[in-house]
PDB file of N, CA and C in Angstrom:
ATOM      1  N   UNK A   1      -5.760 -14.181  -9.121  1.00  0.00           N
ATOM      2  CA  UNK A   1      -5.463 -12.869  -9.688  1.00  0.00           C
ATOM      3  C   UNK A   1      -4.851 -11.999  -8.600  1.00  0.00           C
ATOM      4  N   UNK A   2      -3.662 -11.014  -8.655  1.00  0.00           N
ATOM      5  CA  UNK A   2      -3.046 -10.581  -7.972  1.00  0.00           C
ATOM      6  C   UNK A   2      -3.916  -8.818  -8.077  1.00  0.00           C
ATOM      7  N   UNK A   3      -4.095  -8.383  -7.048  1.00  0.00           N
ATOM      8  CA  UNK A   3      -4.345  -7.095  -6.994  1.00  0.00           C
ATOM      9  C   UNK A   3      -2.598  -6.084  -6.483  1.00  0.00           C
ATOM     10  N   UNK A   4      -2.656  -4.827  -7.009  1.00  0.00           N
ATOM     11  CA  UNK A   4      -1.545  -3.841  -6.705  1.00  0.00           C
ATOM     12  C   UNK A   4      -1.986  -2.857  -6.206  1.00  0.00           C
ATOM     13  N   UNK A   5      -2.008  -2.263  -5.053  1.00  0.00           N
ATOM     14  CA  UNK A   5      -2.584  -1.449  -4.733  1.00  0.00           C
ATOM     15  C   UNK A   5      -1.979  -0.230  -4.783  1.00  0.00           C
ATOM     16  N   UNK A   6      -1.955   1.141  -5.173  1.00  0.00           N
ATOM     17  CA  UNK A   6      -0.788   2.052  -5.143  1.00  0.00           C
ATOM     18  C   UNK A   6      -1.781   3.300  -5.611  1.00  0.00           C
ATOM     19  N   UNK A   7      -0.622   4.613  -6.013  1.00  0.00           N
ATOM     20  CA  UNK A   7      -0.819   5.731  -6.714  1.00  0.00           C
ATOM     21  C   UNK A   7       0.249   5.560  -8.001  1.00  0.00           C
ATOM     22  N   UNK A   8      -0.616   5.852  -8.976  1.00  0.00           N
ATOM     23  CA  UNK A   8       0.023   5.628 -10.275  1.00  0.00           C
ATOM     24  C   UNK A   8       1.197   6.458 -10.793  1.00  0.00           C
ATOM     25  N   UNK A   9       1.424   7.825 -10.284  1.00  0.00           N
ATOM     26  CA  UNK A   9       2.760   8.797 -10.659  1.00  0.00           C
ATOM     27  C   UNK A   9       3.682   8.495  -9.640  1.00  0.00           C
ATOM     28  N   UNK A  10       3.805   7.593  -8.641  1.00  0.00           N
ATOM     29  CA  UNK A  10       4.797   6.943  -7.836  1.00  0.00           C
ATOM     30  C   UNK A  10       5.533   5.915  -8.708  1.00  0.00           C
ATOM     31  N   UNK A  11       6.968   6.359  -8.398  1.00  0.00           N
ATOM     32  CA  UNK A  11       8.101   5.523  -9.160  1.00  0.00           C
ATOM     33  C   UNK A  11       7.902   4.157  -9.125  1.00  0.00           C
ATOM     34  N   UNK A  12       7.937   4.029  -7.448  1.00  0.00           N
ATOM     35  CA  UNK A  12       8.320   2.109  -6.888  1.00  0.00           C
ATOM     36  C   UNK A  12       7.135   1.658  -7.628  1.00  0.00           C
ATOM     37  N   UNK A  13       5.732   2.555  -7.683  1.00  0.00           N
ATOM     38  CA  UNK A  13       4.760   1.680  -8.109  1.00  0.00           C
ATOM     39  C   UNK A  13       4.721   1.212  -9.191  1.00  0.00           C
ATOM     40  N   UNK A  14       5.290   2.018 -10.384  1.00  0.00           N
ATOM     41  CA  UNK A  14       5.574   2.244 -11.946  1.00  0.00           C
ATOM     42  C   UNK A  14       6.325   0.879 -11.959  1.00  0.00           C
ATOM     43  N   UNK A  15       7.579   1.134 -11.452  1.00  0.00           N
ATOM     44  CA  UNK A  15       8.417  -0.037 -10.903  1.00  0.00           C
ATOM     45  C   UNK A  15       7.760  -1.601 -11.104  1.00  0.00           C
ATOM     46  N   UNK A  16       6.637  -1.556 -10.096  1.00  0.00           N
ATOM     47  CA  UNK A  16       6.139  -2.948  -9.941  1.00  0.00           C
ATOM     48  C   UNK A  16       5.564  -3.180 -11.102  1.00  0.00           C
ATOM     49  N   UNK A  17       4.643  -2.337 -11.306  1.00  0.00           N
ATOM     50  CA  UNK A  17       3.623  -2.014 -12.768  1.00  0.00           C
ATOM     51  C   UNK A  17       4.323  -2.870 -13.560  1.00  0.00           C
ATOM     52  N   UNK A  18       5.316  -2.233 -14.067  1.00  0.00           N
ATOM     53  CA  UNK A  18       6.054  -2.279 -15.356  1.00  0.00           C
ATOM     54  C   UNK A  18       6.884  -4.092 -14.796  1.00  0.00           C
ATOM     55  N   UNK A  19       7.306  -4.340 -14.074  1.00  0.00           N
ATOM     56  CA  UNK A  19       8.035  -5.728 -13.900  1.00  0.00           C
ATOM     57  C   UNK A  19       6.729  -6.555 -13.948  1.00  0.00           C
ATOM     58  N   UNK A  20       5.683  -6.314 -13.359  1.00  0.00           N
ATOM     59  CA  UNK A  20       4.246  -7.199 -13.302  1.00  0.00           C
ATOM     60  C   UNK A  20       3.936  -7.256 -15.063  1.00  0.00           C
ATOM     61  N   UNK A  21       3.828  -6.521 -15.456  1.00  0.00           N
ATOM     62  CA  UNK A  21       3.700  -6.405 -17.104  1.00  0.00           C
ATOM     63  C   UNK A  21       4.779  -7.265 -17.709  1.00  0.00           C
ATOM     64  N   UNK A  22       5.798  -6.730 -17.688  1.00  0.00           N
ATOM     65  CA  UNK A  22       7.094  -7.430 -18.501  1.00  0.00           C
ATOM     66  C   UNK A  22       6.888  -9.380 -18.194  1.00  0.00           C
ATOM     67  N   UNK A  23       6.641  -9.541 -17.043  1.00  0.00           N
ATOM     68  CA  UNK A  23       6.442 -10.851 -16.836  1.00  0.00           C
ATOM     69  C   UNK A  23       5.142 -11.782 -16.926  1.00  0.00           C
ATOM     70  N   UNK A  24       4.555 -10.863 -17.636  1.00  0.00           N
ATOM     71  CA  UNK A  24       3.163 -11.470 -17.756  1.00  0.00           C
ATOM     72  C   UNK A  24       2.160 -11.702 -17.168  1.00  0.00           C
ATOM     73  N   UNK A  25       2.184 -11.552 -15.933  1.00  0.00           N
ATOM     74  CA  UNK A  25       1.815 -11.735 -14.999  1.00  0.00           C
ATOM     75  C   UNK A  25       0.691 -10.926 -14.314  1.00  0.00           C
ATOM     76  N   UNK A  26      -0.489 -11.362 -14.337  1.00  0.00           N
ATOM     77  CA  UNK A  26      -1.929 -10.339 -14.685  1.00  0.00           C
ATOM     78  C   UNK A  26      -1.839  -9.910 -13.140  1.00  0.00           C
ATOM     79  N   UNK A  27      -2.439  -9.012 -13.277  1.00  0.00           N
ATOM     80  CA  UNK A  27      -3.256  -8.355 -11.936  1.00  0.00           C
ATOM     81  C   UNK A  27      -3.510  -7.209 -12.282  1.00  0.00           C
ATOM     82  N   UNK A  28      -4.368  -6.680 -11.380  1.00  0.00           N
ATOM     83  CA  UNK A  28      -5.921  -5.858 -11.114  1.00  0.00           C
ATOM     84  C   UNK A  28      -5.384  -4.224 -10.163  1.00  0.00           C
ATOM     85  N   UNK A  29      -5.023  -3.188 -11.234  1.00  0.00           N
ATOM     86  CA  UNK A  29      -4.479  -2.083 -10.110  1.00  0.00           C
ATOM     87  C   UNK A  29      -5.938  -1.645  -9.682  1.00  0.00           C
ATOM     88  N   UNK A  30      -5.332  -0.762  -8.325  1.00  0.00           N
ATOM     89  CA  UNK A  30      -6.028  -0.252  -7.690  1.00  0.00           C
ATOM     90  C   UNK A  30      -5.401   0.974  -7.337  1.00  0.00           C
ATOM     91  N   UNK A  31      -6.212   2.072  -8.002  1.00  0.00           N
ATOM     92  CA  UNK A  31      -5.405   3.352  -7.800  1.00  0.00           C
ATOM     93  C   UNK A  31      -6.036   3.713  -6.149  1.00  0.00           C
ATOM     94  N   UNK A  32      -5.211   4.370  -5.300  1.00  0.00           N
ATOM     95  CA  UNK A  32      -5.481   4.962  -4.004  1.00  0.00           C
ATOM     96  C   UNK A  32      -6.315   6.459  -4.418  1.00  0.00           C
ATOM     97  N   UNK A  33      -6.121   7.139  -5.442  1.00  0.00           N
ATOM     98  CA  UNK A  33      -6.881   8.547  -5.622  1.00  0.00           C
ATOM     99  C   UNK A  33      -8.204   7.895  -5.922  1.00  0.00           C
ATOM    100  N   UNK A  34      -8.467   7.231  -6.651  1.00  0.00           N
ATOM    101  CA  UNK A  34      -9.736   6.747  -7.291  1.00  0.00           C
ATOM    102  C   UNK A  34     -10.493   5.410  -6.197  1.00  0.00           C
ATOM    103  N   UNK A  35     -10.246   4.861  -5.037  1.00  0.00           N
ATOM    104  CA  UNK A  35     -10.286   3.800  -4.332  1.00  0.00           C
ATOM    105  C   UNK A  35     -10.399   4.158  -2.631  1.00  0.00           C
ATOM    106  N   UNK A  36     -10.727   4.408  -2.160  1.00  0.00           N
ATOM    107  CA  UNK A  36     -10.874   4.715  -0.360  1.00  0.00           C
ATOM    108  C   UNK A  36     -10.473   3.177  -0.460  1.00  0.00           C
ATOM    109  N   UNK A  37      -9.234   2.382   0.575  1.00  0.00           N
ATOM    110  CA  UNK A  37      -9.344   1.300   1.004  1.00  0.00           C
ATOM    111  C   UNK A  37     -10.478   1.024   2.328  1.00  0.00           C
ATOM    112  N   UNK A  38     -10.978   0.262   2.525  1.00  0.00           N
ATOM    113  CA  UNK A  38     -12.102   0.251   3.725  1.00  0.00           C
ATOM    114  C   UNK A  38     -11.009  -0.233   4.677  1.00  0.00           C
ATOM    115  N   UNK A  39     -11.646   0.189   5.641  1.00  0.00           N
ATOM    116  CA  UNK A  39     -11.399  -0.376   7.726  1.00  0.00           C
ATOM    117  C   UNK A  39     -10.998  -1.705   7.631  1.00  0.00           C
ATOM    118  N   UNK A  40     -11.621  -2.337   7.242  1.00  0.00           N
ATOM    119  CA  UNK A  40     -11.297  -3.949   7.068  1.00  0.00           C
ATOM    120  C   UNK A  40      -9.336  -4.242   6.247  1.00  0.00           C
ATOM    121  N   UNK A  41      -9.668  -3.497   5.084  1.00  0.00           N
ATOM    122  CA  UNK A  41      -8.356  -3.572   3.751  1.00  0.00           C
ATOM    123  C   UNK A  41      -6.927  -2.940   5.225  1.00  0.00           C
ATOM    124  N   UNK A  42      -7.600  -1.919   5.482  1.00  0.00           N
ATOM    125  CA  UNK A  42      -6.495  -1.501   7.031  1.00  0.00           C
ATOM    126  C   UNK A  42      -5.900  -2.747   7.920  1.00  0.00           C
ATOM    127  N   UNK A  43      -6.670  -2.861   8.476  1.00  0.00           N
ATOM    128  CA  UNK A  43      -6.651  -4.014   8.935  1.00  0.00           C
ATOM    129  C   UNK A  43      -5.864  -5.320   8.867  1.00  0.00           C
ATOM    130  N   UNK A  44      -6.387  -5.968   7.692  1.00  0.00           N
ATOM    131  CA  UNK A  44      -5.716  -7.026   7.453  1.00  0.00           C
ATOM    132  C   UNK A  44      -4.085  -6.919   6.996  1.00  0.00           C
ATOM    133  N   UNK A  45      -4.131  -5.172   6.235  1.00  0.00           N
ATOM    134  CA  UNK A  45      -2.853  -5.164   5.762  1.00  0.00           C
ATOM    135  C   UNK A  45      -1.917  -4.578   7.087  1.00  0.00           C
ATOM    136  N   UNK A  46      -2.572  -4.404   8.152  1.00  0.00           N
ATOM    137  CA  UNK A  46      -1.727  -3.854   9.424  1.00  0.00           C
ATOM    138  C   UNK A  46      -1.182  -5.356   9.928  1.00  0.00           C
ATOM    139  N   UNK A  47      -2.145  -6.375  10.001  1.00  0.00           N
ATOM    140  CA  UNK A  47      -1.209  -7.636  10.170  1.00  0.00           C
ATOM    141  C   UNK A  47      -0.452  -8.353   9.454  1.00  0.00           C
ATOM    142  N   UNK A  48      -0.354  -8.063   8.313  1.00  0.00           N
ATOM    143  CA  UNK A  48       0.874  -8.613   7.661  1.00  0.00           C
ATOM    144  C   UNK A  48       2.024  -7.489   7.531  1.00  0.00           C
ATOM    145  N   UNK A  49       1.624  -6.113   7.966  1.00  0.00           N
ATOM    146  CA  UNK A  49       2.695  -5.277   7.802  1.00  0.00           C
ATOM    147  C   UNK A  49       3.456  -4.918   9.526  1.00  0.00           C
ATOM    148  N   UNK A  50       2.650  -5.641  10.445  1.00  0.00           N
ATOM    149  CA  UNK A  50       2.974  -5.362  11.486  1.00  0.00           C
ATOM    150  C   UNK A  50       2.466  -4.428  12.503  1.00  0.00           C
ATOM    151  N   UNK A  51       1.819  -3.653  11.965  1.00  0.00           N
ATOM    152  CA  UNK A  51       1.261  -2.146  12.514  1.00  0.00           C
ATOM    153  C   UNK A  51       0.806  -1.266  11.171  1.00  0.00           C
ATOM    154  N   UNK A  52      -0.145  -0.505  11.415  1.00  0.00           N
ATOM    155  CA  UNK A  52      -0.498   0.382  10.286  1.00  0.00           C
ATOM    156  C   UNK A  52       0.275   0.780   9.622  1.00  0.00           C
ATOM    157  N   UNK A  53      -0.063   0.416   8.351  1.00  0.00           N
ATOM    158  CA  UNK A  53       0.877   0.293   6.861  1.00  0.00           C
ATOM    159  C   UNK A  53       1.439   1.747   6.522  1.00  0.00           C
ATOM    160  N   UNK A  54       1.908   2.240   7.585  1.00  0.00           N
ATOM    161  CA  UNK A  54       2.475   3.790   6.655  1.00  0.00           C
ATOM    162  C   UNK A  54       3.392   4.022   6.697  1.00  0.00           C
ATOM    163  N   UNK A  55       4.050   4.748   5.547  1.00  0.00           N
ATOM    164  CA  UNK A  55       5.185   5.065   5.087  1.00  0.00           C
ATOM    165  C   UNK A  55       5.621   6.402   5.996  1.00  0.00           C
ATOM    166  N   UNK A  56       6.524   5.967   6.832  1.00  0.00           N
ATOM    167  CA  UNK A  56       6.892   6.884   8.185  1.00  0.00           C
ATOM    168  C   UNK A  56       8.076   8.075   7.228  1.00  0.00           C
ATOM    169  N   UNK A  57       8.775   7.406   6.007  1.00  0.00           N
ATOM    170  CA  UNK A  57       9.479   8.609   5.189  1.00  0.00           C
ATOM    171  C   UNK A  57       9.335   8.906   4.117  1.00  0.00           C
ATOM    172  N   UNK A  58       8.035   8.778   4.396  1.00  0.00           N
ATOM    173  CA  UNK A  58       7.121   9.734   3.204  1.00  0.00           C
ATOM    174  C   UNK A  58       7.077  11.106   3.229  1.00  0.00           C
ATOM    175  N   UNK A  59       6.729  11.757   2.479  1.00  0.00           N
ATOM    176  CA  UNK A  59       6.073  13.250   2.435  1.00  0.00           C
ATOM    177  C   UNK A  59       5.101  13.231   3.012  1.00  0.00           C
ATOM    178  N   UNK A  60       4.444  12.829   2.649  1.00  0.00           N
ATOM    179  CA  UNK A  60       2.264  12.986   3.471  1.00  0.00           C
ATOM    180  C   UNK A  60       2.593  12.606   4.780  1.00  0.00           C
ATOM    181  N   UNK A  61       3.486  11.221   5.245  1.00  0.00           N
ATOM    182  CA  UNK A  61       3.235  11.417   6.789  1.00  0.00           C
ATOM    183  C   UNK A  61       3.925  12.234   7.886  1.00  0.00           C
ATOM    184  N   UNK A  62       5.327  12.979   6.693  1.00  0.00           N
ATOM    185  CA  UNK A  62       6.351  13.837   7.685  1.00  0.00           C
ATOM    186  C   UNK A  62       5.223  15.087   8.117  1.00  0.00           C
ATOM    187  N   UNK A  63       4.600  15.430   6.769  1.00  0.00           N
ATOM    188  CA  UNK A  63       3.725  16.711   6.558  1.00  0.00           C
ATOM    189  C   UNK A  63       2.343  16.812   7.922  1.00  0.00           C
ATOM    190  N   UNK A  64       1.848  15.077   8.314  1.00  0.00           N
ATOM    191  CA  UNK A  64       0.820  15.329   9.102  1.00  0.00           C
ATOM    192  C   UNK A  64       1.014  14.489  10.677  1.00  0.00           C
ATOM    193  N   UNK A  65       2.875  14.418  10.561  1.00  0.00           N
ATOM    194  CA  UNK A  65       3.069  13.726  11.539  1.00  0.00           C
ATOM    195  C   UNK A  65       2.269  13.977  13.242  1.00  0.00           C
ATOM    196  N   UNK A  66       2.711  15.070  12.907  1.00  0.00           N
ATOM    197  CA  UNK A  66       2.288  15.991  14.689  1.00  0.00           C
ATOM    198  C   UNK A  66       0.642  15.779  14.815  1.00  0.00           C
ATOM    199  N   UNK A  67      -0.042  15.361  14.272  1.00  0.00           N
ATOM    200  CA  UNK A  67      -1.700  15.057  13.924  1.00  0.00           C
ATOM    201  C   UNK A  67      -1.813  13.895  14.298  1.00  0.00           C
ATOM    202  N   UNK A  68      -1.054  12.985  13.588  1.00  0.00           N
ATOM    203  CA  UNK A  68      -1.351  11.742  13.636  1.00  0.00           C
ATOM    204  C   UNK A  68      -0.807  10.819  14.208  1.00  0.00           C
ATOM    205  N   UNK A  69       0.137  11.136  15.181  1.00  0.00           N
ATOM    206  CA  UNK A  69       0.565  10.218  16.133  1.00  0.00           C
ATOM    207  C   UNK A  69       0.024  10.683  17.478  1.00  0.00           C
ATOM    208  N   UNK A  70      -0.698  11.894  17.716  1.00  0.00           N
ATOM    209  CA  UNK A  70      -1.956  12.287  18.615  1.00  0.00           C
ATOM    210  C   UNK A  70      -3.354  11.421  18.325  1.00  0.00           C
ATOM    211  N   UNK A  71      -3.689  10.797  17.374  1.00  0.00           N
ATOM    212  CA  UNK A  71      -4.987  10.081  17.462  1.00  0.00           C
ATOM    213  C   UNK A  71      -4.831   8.615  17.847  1.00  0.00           C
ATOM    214  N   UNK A  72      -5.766   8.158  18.423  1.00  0.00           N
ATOM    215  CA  UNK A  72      -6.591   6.759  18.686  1.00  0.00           C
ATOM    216  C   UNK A  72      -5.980   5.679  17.367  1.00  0.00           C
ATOM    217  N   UNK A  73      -6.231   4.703  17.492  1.00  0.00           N
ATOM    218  CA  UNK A  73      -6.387   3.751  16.542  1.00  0.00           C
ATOM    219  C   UNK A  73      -7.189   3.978  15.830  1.00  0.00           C
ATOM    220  N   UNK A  74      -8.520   4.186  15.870  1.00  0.00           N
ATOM    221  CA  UNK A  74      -9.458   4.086  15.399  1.00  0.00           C
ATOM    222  C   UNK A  74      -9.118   5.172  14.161  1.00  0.00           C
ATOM    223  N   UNK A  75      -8.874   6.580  14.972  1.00  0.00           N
ATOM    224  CA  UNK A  75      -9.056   7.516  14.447  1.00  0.00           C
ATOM    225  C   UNK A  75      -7.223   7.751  13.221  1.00  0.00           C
ATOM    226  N   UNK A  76      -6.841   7.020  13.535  1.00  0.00           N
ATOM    227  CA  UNK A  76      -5.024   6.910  12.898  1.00  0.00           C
ATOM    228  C   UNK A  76      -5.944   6.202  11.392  1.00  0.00           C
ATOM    229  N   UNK A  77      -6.683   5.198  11.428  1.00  0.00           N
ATOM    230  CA  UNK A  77      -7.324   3.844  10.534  1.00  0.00           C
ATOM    231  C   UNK A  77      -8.129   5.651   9.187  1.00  0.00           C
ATOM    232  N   UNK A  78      -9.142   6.202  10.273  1.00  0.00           N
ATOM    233  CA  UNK A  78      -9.757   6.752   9.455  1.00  0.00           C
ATOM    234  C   UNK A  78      -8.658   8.082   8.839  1.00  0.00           C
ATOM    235  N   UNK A  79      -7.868   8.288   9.477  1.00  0.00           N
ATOM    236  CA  UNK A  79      -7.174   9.179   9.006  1.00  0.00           C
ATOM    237  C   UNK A  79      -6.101   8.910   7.509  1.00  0.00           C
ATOM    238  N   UNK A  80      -5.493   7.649   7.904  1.00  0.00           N
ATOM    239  CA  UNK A  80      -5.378   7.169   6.578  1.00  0.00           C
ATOM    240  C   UNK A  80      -6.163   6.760   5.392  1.00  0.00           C
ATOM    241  N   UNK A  81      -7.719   6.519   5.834  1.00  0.00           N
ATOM    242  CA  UNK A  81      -7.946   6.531   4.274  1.00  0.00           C
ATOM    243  C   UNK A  81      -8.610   7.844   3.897  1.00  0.00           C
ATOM    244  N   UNK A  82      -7.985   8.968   4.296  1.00  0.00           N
ATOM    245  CA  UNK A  82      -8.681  10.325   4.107  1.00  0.00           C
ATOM    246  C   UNK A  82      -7.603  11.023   3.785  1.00  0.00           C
ATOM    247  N   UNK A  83      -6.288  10.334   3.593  1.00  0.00           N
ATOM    248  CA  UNK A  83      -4.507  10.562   3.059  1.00  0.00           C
ATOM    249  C   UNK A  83      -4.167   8.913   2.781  1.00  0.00           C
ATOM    250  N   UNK A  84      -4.701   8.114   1.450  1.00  0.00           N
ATOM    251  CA  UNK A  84      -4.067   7.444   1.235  1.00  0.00           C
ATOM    252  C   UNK A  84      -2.511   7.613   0.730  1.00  0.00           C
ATOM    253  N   UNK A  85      -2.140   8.834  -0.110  1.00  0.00           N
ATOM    254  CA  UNK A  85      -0.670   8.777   0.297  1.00  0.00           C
ATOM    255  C   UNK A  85       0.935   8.371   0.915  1.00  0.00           C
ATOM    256  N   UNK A  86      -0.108   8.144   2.424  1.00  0.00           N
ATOM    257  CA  UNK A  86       0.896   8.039   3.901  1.00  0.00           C
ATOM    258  C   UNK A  86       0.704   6.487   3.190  1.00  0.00           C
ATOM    259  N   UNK A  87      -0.009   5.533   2.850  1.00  0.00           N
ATOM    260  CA  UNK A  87       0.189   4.562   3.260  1.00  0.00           C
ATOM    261  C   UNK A  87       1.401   3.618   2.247  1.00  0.00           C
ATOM    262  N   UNK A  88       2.416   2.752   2.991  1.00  0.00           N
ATOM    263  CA  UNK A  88       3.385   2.319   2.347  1.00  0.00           C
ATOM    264  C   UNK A  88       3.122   1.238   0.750  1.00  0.00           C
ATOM    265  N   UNK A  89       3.495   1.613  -0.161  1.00  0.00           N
ATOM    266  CA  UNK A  89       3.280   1.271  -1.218  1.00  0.00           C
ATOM    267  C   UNK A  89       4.233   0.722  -2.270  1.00  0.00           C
ATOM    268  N   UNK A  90       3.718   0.074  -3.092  1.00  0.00           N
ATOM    269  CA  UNK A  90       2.773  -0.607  -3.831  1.00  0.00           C
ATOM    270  C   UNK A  90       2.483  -1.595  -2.758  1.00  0.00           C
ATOM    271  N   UNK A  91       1.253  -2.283  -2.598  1.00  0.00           N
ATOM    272  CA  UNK A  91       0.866  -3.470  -1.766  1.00  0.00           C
ATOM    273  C   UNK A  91       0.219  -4.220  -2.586  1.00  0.00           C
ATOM    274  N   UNK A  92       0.758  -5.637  -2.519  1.00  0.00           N
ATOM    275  CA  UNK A  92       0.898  -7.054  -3.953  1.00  0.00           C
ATOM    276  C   UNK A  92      -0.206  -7.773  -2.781  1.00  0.00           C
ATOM    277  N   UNK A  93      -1.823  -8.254  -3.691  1.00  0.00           N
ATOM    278  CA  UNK A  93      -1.818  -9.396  -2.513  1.00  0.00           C
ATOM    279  C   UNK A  93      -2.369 -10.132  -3.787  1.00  0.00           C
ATOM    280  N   UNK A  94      -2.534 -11.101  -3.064  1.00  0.00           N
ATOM    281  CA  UNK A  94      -3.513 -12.307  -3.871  1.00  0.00           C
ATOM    282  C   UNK A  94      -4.429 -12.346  -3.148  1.00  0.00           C
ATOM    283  N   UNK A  95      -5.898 -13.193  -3.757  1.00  0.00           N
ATOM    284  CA  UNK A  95      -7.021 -13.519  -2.868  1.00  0.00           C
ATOM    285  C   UNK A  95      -7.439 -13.520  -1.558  1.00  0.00           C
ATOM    286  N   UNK A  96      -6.512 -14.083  -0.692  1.00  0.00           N
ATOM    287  CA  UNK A  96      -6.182 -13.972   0.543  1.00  0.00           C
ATOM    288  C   UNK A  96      -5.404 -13.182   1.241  1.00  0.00           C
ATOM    289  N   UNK A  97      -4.037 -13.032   0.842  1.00  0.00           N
ATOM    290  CA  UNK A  97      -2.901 -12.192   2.121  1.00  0.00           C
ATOM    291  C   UNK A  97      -2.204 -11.421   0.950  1.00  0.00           C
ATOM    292  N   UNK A  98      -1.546 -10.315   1.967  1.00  0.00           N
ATOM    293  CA  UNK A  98      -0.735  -9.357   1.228  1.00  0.00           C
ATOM    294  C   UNK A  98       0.405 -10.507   1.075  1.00  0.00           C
ATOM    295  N   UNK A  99       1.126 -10.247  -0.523  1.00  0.00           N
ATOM    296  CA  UNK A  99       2.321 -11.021  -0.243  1.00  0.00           C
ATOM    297  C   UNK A  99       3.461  -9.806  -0.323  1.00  0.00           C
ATOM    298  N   UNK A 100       3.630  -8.041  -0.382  1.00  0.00           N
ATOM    299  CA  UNK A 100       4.320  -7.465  -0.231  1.00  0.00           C
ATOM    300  C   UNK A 100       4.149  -6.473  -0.063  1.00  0.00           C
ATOM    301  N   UNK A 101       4.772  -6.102   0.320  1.00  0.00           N
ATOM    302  CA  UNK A 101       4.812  -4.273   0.537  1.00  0.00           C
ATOM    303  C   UNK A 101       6.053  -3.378   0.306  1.00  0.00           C
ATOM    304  N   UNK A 102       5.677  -2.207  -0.628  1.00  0.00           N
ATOM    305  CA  UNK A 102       6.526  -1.931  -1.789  1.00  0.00           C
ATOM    306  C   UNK A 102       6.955  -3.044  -2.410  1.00  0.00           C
ATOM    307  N   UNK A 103       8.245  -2.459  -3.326  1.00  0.00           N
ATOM    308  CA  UNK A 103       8.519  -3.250  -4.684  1.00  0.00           C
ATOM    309  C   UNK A 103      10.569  -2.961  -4.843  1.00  0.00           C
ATOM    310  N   UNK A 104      10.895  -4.547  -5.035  1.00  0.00           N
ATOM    311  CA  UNK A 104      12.079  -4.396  -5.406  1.00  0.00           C
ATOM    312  C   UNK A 104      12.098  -6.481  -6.452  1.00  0.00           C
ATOM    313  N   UNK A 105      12.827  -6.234  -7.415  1.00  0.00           N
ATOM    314  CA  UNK A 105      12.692  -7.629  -8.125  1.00  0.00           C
ATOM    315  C   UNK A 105      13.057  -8.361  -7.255  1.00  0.00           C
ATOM    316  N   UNK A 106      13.999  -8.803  -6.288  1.00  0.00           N
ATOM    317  CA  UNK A 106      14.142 -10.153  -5.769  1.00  0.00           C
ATOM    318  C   UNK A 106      13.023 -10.650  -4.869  1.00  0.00           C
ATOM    319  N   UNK A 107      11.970  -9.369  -4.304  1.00  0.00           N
ATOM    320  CA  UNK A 107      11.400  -9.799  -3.417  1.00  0.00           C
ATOM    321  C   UNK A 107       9.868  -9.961  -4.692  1.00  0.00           C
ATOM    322  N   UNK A 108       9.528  -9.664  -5.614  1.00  0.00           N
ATOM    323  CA  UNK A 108       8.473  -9.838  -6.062  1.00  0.00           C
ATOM    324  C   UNK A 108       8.807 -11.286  -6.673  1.00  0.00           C
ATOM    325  N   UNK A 109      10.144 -11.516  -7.490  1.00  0.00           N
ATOM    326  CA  UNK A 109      10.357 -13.046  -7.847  1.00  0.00           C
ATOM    327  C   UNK A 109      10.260 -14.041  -6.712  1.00  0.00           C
ATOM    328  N   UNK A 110      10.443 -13.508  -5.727  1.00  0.00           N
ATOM    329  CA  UNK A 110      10.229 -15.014  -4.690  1.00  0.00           C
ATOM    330  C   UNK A 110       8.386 -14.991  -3.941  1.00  0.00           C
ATOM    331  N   UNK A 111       7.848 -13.932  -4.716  1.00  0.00           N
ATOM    332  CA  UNK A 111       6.575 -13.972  -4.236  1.00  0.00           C
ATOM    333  C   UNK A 111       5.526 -14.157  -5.485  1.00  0.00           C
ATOM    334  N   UNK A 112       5.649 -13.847  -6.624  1.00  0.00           N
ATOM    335  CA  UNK A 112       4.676 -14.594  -7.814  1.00  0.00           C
ATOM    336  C   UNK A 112       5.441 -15.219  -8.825  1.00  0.00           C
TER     337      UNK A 112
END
């Protein structure tokens, strides 16, 4: 079963939503307003995304940039799940590993 992780009035996410639907293809949303991701969900999705998963041209992170490139790791981890917003979205995983981050059709067809 594929989980989506996102905010639901976001386009790209609607986007995935709606292509994940059209193709039948089940999975399990996870709204970010209704969901704190834990330290761990950080984590794992910082190594498949390379570095902490945030959306650097976003709104939420232009808005708390000067904040948050002053903190720790630690404190960058807790700061994002206290503004899930910042973090780059929709995120597709299966059981094990993220298989994407955001959403465009060629890259979700070569991943479910």
């Amino acid at each position: 079963m594929y989980k989506l992780y996102g905010i639901p009035n976001c386009n790209t996410v609607k986007n995935a939503r709606t292509y994940l639907e059209n193709k039948k293809i089940p999975f399990e949303f996870i709204d970010f307003k209704k969901y704190t991701p834990t330290e761990n969900d950080i984590k794992q999705w910082s190594k498949e995304f390379g570095g902490l998963p945030v959306n650097k041209s976003g709104l939420t992170y232009k808005k708390h940039k000067d904040v948050y490139e002053k903190l720790t790791e630690t404190g960058k981890v807790k700061f994002i799940q206290e503004n899930t917003s910042m973090i780059k979205r929709p995120i597709l995983t299966d059981t094990a590993h993220v298989l994407a981050f955001g959403f465009s059709e060629d890259l979700y067809a070569d991943v479910v």
